[in-house]
Protein backbone atom coordinates (compact mmCIF):
# COMPACT_ATOMS: atom_id res chain seq x y z
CA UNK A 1 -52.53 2.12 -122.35
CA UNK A 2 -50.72 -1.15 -121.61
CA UNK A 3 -48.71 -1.26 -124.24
CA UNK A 4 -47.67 2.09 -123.75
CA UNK A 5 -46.80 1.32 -120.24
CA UNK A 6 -45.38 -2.31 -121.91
CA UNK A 7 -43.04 0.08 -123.80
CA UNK A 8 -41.65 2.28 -121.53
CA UNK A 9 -40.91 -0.43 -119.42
CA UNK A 10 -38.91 -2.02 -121.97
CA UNK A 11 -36.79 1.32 -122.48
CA UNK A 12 -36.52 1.44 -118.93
CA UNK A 13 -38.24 4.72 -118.64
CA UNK A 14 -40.70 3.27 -116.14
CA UNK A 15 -40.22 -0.09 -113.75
CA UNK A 16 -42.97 -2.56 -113.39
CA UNK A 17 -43.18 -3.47 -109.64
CA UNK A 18 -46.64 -5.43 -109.78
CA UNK A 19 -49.05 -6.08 -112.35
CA UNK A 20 -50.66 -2.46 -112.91
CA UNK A 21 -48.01 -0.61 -110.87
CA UNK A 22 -45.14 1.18 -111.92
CA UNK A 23 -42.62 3.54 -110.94
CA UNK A 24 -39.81 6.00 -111.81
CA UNK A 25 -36.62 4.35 -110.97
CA UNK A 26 -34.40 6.21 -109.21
CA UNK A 27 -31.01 5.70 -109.30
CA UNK A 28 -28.40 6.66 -105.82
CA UNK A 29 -24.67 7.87 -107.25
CA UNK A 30 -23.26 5.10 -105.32
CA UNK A 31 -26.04 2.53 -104.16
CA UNK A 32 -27.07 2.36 -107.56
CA UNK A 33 -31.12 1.60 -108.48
CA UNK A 34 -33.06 2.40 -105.44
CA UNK A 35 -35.84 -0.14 -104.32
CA UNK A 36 -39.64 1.96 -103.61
CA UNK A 37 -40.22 2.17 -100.15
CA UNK A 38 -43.11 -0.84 -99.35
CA UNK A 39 -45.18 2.03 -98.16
CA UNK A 40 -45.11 3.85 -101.03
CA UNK A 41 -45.62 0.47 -102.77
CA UNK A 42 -49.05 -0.75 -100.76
CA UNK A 43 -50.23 2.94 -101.25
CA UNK A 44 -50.43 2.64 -105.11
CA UNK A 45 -51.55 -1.14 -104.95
CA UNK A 46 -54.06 0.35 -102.40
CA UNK A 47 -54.67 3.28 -104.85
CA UNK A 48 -55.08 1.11 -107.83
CA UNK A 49 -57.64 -1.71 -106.19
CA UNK A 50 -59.52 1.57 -104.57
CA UNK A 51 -58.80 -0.16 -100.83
CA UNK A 52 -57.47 1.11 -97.62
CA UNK A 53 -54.64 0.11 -95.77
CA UNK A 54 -53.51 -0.05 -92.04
CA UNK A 55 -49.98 -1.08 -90.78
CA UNK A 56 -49.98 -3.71 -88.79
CA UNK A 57 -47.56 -6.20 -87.00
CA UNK A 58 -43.72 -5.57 -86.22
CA UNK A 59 -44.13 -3.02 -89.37
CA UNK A 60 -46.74 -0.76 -87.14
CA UNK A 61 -44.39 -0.75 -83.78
CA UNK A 62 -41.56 0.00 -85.44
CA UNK A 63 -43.08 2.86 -87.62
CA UNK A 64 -43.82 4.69 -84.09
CA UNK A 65 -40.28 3.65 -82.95
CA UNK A 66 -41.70 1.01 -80.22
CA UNK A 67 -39.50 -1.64 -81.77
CA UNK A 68 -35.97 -1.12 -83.43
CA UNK A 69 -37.06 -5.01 -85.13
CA UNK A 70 -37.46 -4.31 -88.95
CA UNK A 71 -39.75 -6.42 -90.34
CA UNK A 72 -38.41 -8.44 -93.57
CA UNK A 73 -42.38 -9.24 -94.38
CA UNK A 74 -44.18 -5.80 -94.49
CA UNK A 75 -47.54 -6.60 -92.98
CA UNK A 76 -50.63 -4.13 -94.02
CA UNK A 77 -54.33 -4.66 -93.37
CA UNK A 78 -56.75 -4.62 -95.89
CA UNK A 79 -60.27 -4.34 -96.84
CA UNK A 80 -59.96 -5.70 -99.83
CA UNK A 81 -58.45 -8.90 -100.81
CA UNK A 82 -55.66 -10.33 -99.36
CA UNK A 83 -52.39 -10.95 -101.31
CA UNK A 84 -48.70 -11.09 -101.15
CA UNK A 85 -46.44 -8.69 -103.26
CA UNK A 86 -42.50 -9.66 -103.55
CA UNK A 87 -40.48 -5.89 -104.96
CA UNK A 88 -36.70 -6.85 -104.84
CA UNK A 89 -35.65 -8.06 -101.22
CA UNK A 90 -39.30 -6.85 -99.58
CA UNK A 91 -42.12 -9.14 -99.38
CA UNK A 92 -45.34 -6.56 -99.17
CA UNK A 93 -48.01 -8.51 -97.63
CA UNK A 94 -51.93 -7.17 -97.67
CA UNK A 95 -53.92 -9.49 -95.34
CA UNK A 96 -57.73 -8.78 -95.50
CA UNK A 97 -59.31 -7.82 -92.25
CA UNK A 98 -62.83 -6.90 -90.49
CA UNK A 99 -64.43 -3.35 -90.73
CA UNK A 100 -63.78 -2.71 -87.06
CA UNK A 101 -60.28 -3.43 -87.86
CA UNK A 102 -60.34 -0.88 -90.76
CA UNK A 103 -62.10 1.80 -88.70
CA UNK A 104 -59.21 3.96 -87.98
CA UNK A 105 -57.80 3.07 -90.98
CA UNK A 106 -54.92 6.18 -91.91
CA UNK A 107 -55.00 8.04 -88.30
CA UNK A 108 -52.39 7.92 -85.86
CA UNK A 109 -55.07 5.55 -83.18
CA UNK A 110 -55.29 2.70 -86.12
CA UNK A 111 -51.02 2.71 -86.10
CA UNK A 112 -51.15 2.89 -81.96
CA UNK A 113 -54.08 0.15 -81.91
CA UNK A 114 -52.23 -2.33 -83.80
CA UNK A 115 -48.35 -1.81 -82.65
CA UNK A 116 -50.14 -2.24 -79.22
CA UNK A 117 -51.20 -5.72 -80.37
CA UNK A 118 -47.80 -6.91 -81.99
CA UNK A 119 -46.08 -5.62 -78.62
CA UNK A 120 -48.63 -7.18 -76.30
CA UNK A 121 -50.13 -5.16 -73.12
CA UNK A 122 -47.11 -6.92 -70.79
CA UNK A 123 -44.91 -5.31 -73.01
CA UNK A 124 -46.46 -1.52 -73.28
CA UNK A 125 -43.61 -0.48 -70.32
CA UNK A 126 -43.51 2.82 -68.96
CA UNK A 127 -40.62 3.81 -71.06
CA UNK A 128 -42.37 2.95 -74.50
CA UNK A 129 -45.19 4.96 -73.10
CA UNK A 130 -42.80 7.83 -72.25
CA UNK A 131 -41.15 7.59 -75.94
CA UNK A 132 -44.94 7.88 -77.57
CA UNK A 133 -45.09 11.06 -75.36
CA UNK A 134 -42.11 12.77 -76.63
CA UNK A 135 -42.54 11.90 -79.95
CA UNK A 136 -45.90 12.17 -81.09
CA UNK A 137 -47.42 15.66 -81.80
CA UNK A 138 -49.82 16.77 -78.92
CA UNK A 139 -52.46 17.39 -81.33
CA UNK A 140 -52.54 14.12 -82.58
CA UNK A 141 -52.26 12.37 -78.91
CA UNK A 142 -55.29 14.36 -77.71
CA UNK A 143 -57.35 13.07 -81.03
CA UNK A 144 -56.62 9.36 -79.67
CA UNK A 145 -59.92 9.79 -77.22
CA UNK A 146 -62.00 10.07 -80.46
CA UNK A 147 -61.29 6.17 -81.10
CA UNK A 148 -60.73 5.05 -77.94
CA UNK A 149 -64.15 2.79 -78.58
CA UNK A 150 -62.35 1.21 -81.46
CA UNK A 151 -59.28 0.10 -79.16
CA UNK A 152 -59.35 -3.04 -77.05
CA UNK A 153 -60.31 -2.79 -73.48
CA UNK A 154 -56.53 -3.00 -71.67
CA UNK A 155 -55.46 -0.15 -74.40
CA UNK A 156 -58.05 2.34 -73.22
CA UNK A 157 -55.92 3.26 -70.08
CA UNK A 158 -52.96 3.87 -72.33
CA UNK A 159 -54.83 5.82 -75.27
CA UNK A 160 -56.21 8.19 -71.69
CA UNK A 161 -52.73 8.75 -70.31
CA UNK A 162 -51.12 9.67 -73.82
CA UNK A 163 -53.96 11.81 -74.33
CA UNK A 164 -53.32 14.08 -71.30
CA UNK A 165 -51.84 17.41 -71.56
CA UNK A 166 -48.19 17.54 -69.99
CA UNK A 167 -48.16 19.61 -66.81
């Protein structure tokens, strides 16, 4: 199997991006060879080491469009080991984290929970509120009360009011 992968590699059929992950490089008519997206990137190192990952950092608030800061150092928790991953001008970095941390792992509250950390509750203002209302679906605001006991205690407030049906 390596040396298959080894091979197609070399013809250029397949890209090696880590050790044990490849991908199908796509090429743009004028930008030329695309770079994966570090999401899709942590996903397959995820898939490969059978972990789960959660956002986290600048990477998290900006995914929900809290922050228009993008992150140069793509920040995911992990509950498996930590380690840093450098594809082309992205460094990927998987830090390893509690169980509590991990809870809401791949749901919209685990993505809230931890862009509400990078921001800091002084900085969770009415208008970034407002923007989470109009842009998240009300079916996934409403499932937000199902991990409120995961959140920290000055986020419970916020997880309630984003919860609430519009009038």
């Amino acid at each position: 199997m390596d040396l298959a992968l080894h091979r197609l590699a070399r013809k250029k059929t397949l890209r090696r991006l880590a050790r044990g992950v490849y991908d199908f490089p796509k090429e743009h008519p004028v930008l030329g060879l695309l770079t994966p997206s570090a999401e899709d990137v942590a996903k397959a190192l995820a898939g490969r080491d059978r972990t789960r990952l959660q956002p986290a950092g600048a990477y998290a608030a900006n995914a929900l469009g809290l922050s228009e800061q993008v992150p140069a150092k793509v920040v995911f928790l992990t509950d498996g080991p930590s380690r840093t991953v450098k594809i082309g001008p992205t460094t990927i970095q998987l830090r390893q984290t509690t169980p509590k941390n991990m809870a809401a792992a791949g749901r919209l509250s685990g993505l809230l929970i931890q862009a509400l950390r990078e921001l800091g509750q002084e900085h969770v203002t009415r208008e970034r509120r407002d923007h989470l209302k109009r842009t998240l679906p009300a079916e996934k605001r409403r499932e937000l009360l199902k991990d409120l006991p995961l959140a920290p205690a000055w986020m419970h407030p916020i997880f309630r009011e984003l919860a609430q049906e519009e009038a």
